[in-house]
N, C-alpha and C. Protein backbone atom coordinates (compact mmCIF):
# COMPACT_ATOMS: atom_id res chain seq x y z
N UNK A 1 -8.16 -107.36 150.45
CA UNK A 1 -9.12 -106.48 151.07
C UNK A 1 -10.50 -107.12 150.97
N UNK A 2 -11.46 -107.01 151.93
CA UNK A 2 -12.83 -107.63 152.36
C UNK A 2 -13.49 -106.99 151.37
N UNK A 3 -14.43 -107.37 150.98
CA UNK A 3 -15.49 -106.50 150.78
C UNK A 3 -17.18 -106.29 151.49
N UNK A 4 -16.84 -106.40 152.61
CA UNK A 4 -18.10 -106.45 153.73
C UNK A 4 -18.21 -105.22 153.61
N UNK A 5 -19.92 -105.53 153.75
CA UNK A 5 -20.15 -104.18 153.78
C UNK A 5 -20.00 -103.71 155.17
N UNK A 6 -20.40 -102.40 155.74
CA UNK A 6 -19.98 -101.78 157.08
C UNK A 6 -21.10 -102.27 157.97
N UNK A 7 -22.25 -102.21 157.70
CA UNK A 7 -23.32 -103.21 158.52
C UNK A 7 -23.04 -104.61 159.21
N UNK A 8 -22.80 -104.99 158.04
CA UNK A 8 -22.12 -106.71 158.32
C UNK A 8 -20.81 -106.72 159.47
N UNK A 9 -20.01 -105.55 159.27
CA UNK A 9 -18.92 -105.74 160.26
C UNK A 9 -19.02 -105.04 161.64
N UNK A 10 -19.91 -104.24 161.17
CA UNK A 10 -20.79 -103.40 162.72
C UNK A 10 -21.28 -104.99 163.51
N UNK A 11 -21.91 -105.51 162.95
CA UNK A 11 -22.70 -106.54 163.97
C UNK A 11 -21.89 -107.77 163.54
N UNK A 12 -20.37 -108.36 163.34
CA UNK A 12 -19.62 -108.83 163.95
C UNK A 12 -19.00 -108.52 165.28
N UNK A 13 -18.34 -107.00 164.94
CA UNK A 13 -18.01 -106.45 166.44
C UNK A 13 -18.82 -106.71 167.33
N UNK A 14 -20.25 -106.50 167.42
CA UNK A 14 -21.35 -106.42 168.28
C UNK A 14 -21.40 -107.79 168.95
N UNK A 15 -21.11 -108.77 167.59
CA UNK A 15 -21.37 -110.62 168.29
C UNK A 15 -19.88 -110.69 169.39
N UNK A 16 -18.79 -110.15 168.63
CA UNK A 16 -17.48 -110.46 169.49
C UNK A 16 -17.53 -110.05 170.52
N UNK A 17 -17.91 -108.85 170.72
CA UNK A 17 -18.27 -107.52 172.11
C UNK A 17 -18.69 -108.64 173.29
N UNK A 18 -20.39 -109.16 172.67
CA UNK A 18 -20.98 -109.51 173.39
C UNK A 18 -20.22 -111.11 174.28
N UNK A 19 -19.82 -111.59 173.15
CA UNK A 19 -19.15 -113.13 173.72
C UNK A 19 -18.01 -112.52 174.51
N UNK A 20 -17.58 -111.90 174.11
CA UNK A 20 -16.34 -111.44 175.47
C UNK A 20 -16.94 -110.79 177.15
N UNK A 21 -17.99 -110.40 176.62
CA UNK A 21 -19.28 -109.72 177.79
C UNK A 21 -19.55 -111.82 178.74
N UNK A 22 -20.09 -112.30 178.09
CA UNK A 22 -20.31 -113.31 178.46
C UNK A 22 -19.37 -114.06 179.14
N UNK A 23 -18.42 -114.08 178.58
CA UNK A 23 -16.97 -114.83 179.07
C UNK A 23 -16.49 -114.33 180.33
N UNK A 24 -16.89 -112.76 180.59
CA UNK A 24 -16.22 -111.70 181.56
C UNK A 24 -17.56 -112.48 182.69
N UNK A 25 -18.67 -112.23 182.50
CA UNK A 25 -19.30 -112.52 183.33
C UNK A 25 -19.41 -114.11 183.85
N UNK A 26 -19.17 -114.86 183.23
CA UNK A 26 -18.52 -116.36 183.59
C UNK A 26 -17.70 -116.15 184.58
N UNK A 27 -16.65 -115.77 184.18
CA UNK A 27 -15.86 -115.91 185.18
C UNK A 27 -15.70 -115.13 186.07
N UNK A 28 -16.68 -113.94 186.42
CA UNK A 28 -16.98 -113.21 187.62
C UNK A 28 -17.64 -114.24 188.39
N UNK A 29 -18.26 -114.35 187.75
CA UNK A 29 -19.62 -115.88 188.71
C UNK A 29 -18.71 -116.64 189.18
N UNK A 30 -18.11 -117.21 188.43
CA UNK A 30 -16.58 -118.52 189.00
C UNK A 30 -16.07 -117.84 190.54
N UNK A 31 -15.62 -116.67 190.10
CA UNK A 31 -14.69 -116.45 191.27
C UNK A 31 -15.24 -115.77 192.25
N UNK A 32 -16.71 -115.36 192.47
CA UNK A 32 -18.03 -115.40 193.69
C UNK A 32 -18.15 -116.34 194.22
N UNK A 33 -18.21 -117.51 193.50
CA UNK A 33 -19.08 -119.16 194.14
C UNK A 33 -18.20 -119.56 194.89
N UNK A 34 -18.39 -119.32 196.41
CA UNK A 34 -16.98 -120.14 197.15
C UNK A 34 -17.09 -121.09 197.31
N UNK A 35 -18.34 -121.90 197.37
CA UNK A 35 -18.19 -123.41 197.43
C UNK A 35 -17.70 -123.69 196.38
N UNK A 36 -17.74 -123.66 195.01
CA UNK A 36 -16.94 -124.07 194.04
C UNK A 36 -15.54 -123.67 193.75
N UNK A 37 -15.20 -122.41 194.60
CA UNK A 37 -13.80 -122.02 195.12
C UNK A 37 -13.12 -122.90 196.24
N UNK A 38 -13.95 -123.36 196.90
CA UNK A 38 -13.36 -124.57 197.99
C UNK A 38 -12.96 -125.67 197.63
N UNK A 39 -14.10 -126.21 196.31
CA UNK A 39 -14.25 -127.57 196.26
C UNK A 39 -12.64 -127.87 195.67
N UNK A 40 -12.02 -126.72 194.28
CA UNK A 40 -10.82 -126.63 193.48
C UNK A 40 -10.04 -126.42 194.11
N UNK A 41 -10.37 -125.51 195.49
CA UNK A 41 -8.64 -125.46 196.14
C UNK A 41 -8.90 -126.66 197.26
N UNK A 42 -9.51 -127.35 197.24
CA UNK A 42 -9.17 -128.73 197.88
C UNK A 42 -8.55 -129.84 196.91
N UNK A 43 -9.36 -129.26 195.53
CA UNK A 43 -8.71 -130.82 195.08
C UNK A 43 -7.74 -130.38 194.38
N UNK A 44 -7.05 -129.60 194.51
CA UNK A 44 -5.89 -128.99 194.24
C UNK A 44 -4.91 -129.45 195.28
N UNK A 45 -5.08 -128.80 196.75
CA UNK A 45 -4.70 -129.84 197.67
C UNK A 45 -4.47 -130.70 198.38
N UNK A 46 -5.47 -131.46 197.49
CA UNK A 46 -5.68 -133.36 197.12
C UNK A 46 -4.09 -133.71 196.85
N UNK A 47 -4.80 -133.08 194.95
CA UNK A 47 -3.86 -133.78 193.80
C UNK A 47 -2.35 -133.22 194.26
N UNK A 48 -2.27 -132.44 195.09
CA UNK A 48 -0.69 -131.99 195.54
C UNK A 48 -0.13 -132.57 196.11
N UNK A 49 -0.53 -133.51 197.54
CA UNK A 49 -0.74 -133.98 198.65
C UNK A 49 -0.36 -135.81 197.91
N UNK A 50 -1.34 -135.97 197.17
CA UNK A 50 -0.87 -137.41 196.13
C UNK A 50 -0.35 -137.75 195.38
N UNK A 51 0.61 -136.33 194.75
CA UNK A 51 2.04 -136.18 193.28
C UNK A 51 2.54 -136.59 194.45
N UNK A 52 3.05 -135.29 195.16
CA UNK A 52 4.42 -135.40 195.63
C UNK A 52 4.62 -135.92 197.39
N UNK A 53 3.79 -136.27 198.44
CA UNK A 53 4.09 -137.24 199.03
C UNK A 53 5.26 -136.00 199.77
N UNK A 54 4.44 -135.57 200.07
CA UNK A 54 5.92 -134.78 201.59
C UNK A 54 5.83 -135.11 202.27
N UNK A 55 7.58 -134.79 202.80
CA UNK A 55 7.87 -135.35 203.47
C UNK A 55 7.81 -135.68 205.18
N UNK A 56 6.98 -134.26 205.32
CA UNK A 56 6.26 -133.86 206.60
C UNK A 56 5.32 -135.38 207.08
N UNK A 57 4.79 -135.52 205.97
CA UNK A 57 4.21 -136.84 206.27
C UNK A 57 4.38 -138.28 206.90
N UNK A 58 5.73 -138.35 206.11
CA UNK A 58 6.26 -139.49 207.04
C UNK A 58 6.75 -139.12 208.23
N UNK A 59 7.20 -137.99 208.77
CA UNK A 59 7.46 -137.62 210.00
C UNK A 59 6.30 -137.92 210.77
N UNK A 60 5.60 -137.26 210.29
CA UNK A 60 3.92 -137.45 211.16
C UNK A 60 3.67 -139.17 211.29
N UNK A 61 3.39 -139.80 210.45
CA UNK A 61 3.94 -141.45 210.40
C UNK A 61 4.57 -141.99 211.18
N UNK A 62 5.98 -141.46 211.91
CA UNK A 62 6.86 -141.94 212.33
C UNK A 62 6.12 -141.45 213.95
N UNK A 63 5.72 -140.39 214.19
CA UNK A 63 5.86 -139.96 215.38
C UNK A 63 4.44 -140.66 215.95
N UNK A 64 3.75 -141.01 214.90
CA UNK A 64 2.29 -141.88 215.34
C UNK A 64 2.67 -143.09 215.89
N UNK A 65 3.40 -143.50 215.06
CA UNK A 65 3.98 -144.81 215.34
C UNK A 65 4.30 -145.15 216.86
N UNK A 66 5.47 -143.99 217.12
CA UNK A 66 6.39 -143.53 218.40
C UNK A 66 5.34 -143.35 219.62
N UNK A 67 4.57 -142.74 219.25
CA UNK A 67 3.44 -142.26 220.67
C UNK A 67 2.31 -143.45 220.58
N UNK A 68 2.30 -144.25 219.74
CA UNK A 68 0.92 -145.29 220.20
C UNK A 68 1.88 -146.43 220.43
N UNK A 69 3.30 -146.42 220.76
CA UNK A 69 4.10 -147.72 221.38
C UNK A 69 4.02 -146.99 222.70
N UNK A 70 4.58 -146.08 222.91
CA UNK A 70 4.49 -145.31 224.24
C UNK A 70 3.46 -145.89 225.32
N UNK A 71 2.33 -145.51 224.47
CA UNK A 71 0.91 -146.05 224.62
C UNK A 71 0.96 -147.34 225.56
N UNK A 72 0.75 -148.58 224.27
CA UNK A 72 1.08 -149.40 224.30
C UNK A 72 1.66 -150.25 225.17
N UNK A 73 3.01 -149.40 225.03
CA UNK A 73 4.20 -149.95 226.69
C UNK A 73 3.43 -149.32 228.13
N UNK A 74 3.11 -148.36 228.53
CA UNK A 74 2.36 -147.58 228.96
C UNK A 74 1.36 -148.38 230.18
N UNK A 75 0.56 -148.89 229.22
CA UNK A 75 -0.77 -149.63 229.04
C UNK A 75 -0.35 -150.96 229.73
N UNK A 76 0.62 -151.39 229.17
CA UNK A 76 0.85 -152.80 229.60
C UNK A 76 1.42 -152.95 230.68
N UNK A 77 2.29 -152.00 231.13
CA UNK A 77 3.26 -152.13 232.60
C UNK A 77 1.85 -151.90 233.74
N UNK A 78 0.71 -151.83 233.33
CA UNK A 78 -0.41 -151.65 234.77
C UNK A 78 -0.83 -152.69 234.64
């Protein structure tokens, strides 16, 4: 058992209260700022985009490929 007195633990609560007050309002601010909401869900769908390499991609790759020979052949028969 403590032996604090009740003063002393009154204005612990009061310090904890307040840092949790602070923390709450942090992260209200965080999740207002949409440019800083943009910047994370971009580089979120950066770092997603550069793990795993979908596969949509190489399709898109392939079909670039396909339409600038088109092109290409296209171009050259004039």
């Amino acid at each position: 058992m403590t032996d604090q007195h009740p003063h002393d633990r009154l204005a612990d609560d009061v310090a904890s209260t307040r840092a949790q007050l602070f923390d709450t309002l942090d992260a209200i601010e965080d999740k207002l700022n949409v440019p800083k909401q943009l910047g994370i869900a971009a580089s979120k769908v950066k770092r997603g985009v550069l793990e795993k390499r979908p596969p949509y991609l190489a399709g898109l790759a392939a079909g670039v490929v396909v339409v600038g020979g088109i092109v290409v052949t296209v171009l050259r028969r004039r």
